[in-house]
Protein backbone atom coordinates (compact mmCIF):
# COMPACT_ATOMS: atom_id res chain seq x y z
CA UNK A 1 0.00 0.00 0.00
CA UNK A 2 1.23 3.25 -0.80
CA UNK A 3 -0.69 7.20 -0.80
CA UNK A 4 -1.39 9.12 -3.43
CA UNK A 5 -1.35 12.57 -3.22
CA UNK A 6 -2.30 15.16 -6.05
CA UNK A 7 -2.21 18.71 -5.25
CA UNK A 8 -3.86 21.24 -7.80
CA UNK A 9 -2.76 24.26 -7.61
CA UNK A 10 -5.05 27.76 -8.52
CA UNK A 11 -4.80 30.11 -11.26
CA UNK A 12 -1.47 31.88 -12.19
CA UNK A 13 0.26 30.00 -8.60
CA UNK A 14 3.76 28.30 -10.01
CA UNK A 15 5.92 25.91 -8.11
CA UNK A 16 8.80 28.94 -8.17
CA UNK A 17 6.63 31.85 -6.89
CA UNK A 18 7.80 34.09 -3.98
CA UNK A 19 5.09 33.41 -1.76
CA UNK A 20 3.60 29.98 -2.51
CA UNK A 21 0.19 28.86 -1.81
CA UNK A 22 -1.37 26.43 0.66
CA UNK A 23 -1.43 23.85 -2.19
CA UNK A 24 2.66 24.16 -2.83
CA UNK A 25 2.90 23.98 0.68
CA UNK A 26 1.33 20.83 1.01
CA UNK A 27 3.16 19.70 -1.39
CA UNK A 28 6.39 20.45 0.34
CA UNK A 29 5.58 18.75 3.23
CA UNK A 30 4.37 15.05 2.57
CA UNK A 31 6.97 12.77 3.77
CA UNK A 32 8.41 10.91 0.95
CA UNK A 33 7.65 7.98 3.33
CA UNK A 34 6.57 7.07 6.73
CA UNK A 35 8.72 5.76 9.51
CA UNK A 36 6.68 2.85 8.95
CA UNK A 37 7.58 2.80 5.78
CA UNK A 38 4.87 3.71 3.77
CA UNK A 39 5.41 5.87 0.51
CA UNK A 40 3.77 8.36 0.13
CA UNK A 41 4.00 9.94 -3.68
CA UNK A 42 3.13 13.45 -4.76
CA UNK A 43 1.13 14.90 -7.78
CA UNK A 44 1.84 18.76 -7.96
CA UNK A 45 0.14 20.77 -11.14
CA UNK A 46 0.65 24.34 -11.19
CA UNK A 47 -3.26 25.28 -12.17
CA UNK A 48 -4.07 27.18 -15.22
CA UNK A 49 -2.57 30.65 -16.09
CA UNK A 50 0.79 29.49 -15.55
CA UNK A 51 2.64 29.04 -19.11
CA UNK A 52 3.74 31.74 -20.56
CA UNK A 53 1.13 32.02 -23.43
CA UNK A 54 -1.94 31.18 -21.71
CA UNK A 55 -2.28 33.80 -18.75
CA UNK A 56 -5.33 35.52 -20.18
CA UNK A 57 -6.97 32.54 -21.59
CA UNK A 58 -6.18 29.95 -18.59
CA UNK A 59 -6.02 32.99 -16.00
CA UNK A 60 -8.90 34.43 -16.31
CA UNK A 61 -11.49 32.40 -18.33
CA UNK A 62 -9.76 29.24 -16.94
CA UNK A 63 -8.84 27.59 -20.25
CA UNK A 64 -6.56 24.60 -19.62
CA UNK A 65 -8.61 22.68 -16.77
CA UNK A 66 -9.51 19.79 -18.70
CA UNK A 67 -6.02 19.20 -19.80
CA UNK A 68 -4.45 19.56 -16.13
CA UNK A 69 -7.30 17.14 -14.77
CA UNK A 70 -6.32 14.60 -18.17
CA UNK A 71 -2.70 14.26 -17.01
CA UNK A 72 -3.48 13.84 -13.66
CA UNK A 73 -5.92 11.35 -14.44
CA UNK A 74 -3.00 9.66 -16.55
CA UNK A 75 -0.78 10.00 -13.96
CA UNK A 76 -3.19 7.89 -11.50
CA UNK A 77 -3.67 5.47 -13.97
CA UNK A 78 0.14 4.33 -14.39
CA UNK A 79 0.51 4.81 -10.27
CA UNK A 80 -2.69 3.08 -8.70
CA UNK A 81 -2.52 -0.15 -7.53
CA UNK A 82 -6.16 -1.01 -5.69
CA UNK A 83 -5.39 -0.33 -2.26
CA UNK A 84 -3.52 2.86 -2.16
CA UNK A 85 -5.30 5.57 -0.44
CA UNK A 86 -6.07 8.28 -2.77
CA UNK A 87 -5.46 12.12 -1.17
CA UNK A 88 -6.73 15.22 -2.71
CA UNK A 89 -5.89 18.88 -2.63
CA UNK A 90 -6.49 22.19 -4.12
CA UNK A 91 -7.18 25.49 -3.84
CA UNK A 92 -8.96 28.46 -6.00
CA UNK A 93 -9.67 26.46 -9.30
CA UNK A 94 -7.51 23.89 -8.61
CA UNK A 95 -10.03 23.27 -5.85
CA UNK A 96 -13.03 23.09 -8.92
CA UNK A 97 -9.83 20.94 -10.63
CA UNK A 98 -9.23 18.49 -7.55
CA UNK A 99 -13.25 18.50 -6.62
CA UNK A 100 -13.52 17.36 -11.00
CA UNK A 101 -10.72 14.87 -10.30
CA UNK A 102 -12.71 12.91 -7.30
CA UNK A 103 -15.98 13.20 -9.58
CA UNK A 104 -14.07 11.89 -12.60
CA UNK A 105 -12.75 8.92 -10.04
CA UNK A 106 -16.37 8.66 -8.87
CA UNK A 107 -17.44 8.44 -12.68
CA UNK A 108 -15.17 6.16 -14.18
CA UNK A 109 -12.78 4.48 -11.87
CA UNK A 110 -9.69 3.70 -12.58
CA UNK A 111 -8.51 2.30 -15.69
CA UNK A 112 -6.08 -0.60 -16.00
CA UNK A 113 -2.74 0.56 -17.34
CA UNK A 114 -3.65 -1.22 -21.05
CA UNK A 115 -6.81 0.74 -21.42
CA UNK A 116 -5.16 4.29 -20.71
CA UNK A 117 -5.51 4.70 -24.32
CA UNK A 118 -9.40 5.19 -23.40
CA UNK A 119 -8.34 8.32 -20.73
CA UNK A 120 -9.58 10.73 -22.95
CA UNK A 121 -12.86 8.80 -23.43
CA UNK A 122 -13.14 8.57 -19.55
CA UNK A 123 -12.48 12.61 -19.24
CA UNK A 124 -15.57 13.07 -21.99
CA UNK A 125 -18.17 10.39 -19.96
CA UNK A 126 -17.67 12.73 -16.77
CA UNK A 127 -18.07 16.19 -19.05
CA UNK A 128 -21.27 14.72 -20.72
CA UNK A 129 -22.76 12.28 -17.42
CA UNK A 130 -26.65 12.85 -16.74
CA UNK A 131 -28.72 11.05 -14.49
CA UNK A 132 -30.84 8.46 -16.50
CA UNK A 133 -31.06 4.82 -16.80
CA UNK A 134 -29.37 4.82 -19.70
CA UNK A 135 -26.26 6.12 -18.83
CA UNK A 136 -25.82 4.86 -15.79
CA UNK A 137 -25.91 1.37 -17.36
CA UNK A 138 -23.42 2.61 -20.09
CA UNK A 139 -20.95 4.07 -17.14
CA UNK A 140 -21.14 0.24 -15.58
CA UNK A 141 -20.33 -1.61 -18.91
CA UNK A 142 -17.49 1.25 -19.48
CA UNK A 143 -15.57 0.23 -16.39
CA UNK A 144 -16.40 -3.13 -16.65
CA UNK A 145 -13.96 -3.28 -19.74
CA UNK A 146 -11.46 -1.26 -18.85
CA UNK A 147 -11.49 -1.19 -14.94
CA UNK A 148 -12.66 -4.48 -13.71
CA UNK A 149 -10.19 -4.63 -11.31
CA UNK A 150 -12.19 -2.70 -8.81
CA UNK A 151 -15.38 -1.30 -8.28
CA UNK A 152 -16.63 2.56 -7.22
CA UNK A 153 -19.88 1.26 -5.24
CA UNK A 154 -21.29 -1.88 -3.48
CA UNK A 155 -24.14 -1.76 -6.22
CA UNK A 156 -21.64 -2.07 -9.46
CA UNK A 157 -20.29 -5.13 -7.37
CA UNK A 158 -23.70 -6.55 -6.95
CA UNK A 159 -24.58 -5.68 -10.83
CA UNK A 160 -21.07 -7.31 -11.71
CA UNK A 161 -22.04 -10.31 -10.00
CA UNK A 162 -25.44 -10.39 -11.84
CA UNK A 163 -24.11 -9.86 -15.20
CA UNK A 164 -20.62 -10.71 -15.95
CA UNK A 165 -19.48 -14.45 -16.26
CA UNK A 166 -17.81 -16.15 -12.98
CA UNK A 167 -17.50 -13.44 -11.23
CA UNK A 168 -17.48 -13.49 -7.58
CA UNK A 169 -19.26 -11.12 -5.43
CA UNK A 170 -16.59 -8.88 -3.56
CA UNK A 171 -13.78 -9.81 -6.06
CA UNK A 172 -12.94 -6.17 -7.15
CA UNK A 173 -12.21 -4.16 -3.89
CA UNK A 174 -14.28 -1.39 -3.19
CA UNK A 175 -12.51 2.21 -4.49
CA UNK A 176 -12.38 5.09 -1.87
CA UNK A 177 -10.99 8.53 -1.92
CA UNK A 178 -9.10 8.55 1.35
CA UNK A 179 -9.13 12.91 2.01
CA UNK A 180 -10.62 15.58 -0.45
CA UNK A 181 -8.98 19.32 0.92
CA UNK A 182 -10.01 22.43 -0.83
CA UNK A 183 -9.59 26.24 -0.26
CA UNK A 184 -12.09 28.52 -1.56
CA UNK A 185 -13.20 26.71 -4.58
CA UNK A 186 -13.94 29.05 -7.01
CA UNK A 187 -15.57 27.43 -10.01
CA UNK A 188 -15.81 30.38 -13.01
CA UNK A 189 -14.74 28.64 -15.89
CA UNK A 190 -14.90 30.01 -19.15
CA UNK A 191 -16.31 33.96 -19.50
CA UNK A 192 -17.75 35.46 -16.87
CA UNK A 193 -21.46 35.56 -16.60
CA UNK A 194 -21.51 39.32 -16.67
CA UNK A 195 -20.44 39.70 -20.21
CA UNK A 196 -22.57 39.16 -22.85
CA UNK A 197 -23.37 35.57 -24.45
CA UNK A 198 -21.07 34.33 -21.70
CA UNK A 199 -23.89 31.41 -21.75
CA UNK A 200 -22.76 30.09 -25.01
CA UNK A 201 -19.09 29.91 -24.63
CA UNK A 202 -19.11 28.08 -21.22
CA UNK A 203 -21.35 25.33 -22.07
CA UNK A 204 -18.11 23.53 -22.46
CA UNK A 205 -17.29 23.89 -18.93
CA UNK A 206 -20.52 22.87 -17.03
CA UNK A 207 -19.66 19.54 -15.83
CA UNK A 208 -18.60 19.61 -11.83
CA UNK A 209 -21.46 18.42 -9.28
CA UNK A 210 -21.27 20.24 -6.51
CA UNK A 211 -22.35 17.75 -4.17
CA UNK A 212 -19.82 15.39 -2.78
CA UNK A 213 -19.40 12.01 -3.73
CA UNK A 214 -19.95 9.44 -0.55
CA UNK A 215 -17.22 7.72 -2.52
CA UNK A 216 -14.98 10.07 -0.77
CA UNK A 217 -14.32 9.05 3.31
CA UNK A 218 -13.50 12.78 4.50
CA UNK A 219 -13.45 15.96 3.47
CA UNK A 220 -12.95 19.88 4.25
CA UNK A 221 -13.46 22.71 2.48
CA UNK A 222 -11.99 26.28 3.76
CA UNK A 223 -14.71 29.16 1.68
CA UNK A 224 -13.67 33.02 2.02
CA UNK A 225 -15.59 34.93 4.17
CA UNK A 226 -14.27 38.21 2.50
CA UNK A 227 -13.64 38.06 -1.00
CA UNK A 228 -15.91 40.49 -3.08
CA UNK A 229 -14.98 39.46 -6.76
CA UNK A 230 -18.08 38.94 -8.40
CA UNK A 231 -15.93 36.32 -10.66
CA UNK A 232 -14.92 34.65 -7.82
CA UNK A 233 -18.21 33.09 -6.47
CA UNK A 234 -17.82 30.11 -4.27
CA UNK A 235 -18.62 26.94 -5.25
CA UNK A 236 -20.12 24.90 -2.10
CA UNK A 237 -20.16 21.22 -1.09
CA UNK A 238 -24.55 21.11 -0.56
CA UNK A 239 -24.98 17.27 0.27
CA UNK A 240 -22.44 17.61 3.48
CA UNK A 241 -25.46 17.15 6.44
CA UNK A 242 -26.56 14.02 4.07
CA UNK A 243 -23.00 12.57 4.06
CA UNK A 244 -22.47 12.69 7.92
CA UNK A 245 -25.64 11.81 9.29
CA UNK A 246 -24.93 8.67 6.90
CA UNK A 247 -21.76 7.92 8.51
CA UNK A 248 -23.74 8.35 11.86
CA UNK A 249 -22.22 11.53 12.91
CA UNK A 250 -23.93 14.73 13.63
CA UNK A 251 -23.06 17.38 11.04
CA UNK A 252 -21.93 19.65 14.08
CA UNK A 253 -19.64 17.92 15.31
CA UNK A 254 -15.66 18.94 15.52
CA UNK A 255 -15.09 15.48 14.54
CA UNK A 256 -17.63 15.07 11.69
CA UNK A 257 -16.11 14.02 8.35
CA UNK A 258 -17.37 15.97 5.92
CA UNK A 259 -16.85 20.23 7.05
CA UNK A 260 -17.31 23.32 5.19
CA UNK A 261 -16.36 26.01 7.38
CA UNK A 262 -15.98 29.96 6.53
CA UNK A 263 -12.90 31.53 6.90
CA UNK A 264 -12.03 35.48 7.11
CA UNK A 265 -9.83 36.90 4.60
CA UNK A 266 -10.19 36.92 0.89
CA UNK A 267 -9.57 34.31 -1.33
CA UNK A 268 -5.82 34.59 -1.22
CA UNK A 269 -5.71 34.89 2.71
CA UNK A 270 -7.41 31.75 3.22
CA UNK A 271 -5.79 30.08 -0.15
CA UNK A 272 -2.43 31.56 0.61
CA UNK A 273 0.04 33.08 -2.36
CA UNK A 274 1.15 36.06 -0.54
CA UNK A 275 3.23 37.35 2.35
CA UNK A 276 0.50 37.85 4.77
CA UNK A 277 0.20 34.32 6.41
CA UNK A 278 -1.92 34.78 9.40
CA UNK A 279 -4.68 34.40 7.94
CA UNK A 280 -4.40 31.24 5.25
CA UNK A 281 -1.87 29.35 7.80
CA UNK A 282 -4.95 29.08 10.15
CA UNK A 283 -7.15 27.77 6.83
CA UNK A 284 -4.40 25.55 6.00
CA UNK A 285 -4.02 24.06 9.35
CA UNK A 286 -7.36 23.37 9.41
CA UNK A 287 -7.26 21.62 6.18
CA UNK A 288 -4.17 20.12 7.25
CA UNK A 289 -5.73 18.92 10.67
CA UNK A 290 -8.55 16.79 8.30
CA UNK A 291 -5.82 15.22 6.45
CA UNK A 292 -3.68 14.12 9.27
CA UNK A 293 -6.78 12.38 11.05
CA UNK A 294 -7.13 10.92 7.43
CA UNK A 295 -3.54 9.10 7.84
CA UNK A 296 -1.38 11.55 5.97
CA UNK A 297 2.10 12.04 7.65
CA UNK A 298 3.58 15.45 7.05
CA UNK A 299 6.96 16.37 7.85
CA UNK A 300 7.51 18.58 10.99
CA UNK A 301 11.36 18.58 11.29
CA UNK A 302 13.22 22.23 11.57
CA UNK A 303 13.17 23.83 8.33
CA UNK A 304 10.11 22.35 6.90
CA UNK A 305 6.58 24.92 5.70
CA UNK A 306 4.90 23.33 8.94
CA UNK A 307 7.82 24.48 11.31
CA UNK A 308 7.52 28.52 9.82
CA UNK A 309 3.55 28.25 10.36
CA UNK A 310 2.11 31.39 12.09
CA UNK A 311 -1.17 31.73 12.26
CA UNK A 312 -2.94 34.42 13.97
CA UNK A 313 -6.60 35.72 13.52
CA UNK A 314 -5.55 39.03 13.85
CA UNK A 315 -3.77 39.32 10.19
CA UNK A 316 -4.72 41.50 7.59
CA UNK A 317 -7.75 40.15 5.16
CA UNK A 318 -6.01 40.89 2.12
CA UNK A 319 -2.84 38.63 2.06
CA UNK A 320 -0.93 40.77 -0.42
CA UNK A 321 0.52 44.52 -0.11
CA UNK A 322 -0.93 46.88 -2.90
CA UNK A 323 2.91 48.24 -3.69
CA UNK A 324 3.65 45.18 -5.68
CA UNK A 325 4.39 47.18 -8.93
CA UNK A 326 1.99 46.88 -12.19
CA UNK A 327 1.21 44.14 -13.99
CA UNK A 328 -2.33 43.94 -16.51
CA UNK A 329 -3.48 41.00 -14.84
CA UNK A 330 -2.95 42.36 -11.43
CA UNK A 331 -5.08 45.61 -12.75
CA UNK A 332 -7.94 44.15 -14.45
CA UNK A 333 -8.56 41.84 -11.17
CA UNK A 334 -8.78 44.82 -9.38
CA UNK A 335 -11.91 46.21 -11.47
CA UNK A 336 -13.17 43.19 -11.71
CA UNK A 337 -17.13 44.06 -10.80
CA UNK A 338 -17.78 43.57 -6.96
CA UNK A 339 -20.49 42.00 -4.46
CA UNK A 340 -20.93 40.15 -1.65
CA UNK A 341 -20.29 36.44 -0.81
CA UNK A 342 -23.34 34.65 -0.48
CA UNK A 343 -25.46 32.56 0.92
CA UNK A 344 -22.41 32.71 3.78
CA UNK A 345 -22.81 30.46 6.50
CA UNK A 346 -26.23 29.30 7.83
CA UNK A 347 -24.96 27.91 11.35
CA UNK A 348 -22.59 28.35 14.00
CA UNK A 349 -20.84 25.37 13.14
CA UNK A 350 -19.91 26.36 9.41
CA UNK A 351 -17.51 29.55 11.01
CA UNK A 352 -14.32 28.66 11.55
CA UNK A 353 -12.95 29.16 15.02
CA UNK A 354 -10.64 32.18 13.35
CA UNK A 355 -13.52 34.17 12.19
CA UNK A 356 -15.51 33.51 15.74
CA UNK A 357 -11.95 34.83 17.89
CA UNK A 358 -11.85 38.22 15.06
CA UNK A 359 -15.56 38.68 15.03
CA UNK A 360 -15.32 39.32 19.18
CA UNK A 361 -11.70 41.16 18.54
CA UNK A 362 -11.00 44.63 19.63
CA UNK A 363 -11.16 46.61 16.75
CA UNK A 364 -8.08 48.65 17.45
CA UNK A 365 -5.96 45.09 17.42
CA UNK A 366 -7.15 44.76 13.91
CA UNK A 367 -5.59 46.02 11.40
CA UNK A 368 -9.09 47.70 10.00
CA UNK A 369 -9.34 49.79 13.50
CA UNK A 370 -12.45 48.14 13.02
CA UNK A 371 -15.26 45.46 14.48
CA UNK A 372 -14.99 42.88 12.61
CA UNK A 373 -19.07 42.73 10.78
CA UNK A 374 -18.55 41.28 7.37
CA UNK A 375 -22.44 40.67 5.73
CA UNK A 376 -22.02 37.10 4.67
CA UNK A 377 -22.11 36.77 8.67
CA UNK A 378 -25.13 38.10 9.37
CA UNK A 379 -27.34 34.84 9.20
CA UNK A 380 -25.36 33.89 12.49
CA UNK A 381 -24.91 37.16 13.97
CA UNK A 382 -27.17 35.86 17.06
CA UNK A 383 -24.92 32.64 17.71
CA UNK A 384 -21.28 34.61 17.60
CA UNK A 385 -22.41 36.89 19.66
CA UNK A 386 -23.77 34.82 22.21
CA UNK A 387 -19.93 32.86 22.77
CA UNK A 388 -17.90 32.82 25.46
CA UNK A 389 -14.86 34.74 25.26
CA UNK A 390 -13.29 33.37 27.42
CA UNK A 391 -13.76 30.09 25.81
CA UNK A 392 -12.70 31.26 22.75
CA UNK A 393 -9.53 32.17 24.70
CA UNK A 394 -9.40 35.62 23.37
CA UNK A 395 -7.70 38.65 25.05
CA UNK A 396 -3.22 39.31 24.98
CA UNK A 397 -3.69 35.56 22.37
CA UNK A 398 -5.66 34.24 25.54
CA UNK A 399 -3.48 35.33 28.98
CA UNK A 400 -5.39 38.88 29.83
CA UNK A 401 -8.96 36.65 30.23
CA UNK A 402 -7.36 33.68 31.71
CA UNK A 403 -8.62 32.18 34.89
CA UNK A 404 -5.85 33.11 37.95
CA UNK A 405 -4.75 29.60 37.66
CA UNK A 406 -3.01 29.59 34.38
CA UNK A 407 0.16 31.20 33.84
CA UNK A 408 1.69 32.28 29.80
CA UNK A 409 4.04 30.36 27.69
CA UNK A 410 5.53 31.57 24.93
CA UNK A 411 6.09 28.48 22.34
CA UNK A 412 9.84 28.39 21.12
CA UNK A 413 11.80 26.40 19.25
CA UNK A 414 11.89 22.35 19.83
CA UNK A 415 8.66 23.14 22.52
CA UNK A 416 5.99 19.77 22.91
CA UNK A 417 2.83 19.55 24.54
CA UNK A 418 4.53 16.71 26.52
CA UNK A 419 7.69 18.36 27.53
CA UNK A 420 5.64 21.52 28.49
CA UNK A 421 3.87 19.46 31.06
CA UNK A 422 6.73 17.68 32.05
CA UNK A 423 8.40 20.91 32.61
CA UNK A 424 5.50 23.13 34.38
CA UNK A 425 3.22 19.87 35.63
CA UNK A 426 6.27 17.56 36.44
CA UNK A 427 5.05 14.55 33.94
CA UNK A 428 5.07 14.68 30.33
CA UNK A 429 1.60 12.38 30.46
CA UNK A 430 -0.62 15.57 31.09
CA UNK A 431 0.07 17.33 27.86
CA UNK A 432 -3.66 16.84 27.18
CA UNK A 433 -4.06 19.20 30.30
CA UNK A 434 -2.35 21.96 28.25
CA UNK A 435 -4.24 20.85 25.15
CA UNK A 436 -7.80 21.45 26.78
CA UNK A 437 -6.24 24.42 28.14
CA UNK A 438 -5.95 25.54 24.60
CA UNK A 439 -8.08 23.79 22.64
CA UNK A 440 -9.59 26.51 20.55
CA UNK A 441 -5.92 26.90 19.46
CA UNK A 442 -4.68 23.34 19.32
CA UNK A 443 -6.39 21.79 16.81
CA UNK A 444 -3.89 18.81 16.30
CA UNK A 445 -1.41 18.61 19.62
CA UNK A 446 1.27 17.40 17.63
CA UNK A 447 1.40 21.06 15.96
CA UNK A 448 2.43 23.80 18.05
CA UNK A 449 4.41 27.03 16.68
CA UNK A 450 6.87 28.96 17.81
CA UNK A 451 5.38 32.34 19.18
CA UNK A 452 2.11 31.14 19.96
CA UNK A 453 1.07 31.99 23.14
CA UNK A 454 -0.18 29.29 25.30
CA UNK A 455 -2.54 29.26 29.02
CA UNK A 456 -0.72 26.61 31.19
CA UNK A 457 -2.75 25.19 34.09
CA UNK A 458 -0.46 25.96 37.29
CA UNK A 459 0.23 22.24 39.37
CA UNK A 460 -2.56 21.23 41.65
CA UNK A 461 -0.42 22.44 44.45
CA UNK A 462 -1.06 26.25 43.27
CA UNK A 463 2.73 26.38 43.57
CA UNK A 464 4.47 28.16 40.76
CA UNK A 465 5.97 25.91 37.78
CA UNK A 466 9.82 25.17 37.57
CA UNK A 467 11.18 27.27 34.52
């Protein structure tokens, strides 16, 4: 068994850019293999907009997709072996690319090395798939010819058994998609709306299904809370509620498997691609977070993107500075026509623990000098301001609110969980002390970053810790 792991990367974001996205970081940071010694191989694509003579047309009207989800189709074709677990990220359109990829999977398996000849056929069944009888029945003799080696649902096993010769029911494993991670999936393909028979030349384009495939075992999607592009409208999972109360969990959950959760910043500060990291490193976390419950192993040793994380609700929602110089692309994005994100979330549990801690900040720690009232927010206005501050751990990064009992520690280099308790509780076995402590911070205890400020409960003794 080995992982898979394809990473799709958004529009105009290359592997050598300054600043890289929360895609190329991801990238960066899957172990080659496990201590256990599991491999675990990586799929990077640098999204549309990146070559040097399709800017415009991949850039902006997104030309290019079908070709980048093609190869890495291809590329999963020559690499599977049934088994694997399958891992998924992307951000901007490479989030409508990796969200394509899964459906495409979903669709039409995986072929058998011989029949990658028929790729290209596979890519056109997803583009053209409709719901009726008909097709469905030519989808199931499609893979039966040139994927019979496995099988994307208990029915096509049970129709396999019905209808091909000697075969045995359960003999082609089941196909999963282990993790499906997305930032602010932004699906405008082809010419905007706004311009006139846009209708016409994106009928091309039309083929991703927003809802998510059960085929996939978790997901999480980070959405922009703040981005006003009209061009850039969000394209949301709708089916999530239906996925987890299938699985038996309740949707609200912090441990449900299938989360769509707003985010503040624009698309960039929760996607990442510039120098202002606050923001996206507390998206990418989260995304990150899903993934490692999902079995992923990323690296955390000194020098590696997770050991620079800084993540801080307090950053600035644009995640670039506006002196970057000219550039036509940069200008025409910025007149791009404007509105608000909507529908926004419709309960508590779809905003992201950042945007609760900012939407009770005070505004002059902000950089707005500001409350922080964005309108997609105003469905759950009620609910955030009903929380508990306190829980939230907000105040001086959650010391001037903290109970008399805790004391500050500021994380530095090398810091654990378990050698902070050892060190201020005398045994390394109550990190999870520490972790409760914190735990609208700590989403994952094994990541911890230097500057964060933690609240460490003082020994049971009330005596001061040993520093």
């Amino acid at each position: 068994m080995k992982r898979l792991v394809f990473c799709f990367d958004g529009s105009w974001n290359r592997i050598d850019a300054a600043h890289p996205t929360n895609v190329l970081f991801t990238a960066q940071s899957v172990l080659p293999q496990t201590r256990d010694g599991i491999s675990q191989v990586i799929y990077y694509d640098e999204g549309v907009g990146t070559g040097d003579n399709d800017k415009f047309r991949g850039g902006l009207f997104g030309q290019g997709l079908v070709k980048n989800l093609s190869d890495a189709y291809r590329f999963l074709i020559f690499n599977h072996t049934p088994g694997d677990e399958i891992y998924v990220f992307g951000f901007s359109r490479g989030a409508f690319t990796a969200r394509s990829f899964a459906g495409l999977i979903g669709t039409c398996g995986i072929l058998q090395r011989p029949s990658a000849g028929r790729s290209n056929e596979a890519v056109e069944l997803y583009k053209k798939r409709d719901d009726t009888d008909a097709f469905r029945q030519k989808l199931l003799e499609f893979r039966r010819d040139v994927a019979p080696h496995i099988s994307v649902s208990d029915a096509e096993d049970q129709w396999r058994a019905a209808n091909v010769p000697d075969y045995q029911l359960g003999q082609s494993p089941l196909l999963k998609i282990t993790y499906l991670g997305v930032w602010d999936t932004v699906g405008a393909l082809g010419v905007p709306d706004y311009i006139w028979n846009a209708d016409g030349f994106n009928k091309d384009h039309r083929f991703h299904d927003t809802n998510l495939s059960p085929m996939v075992k978790s997901a999480r999607h980070a959405v922009a809370i703040d981005e006003s592009k009209a061009d850039f409208k969000p394209t949301l999972w709708e089916n999530l509620e239906e996925l987890n109360t299938g699985r038996g969990k309740d949707p609200k959950a912090e441990d449900a498997p299938y989360q769509q959760k707003w985010f503040p910043g624009v698309h960039g500060g929760v996607g990442g691609g510039g120098p202002r990291r606050g923001l996206s490193d507390q998206a990418l976390e989260w995304i990150w977070d899903g993934a490692g419950n999902a079995g992923l192993v990323l690296d955390s040793s000194k020098g590696s993107p997770i050991y620079g994380l800084s993540p801080s609700h307090l950053e600035y929602l644009e995640n670039s500075q506006e002196d970057g110089g000219f550039s036509i692309i940069g200008t025409l994005m910025k007149y791009m026509p404007k509105t608000v994100r909507q529908p926004g979330p419709q309960a508590l549990h779809e905003v992201s623990v950042s945007a609760q801690r900012r939407w009770h900040e005070k505004e002059e720690k902000l950089p707005e000098k500001s409350r922080y009232r964005p309108k997609p927010l105003e469905h759950v206005q009620a609910d955030l301001d009903g929380l508990d501050v306190v829980a939230l751990g907000m105040g001086e990064d959650g010391i001037e609110l903290a109970p008399d009992n805790f004391t500050a520690h500021i994380v530095e280099p090398g810091d654990t969980l378990s050698g902070l308790a050892k060190r201020y509780l005398g045994d390394a076995k109550r990190w999870p002390e520490i972790a409760s402590a914190n735990r609208y911070k700590i989403t994952n205890p094994d990541l911890i970053y230097v500057g964060q400020a933690l609240r460490i409960p003082l020994a049971a003794s009330g005596s001061e810790p040993t520093v």
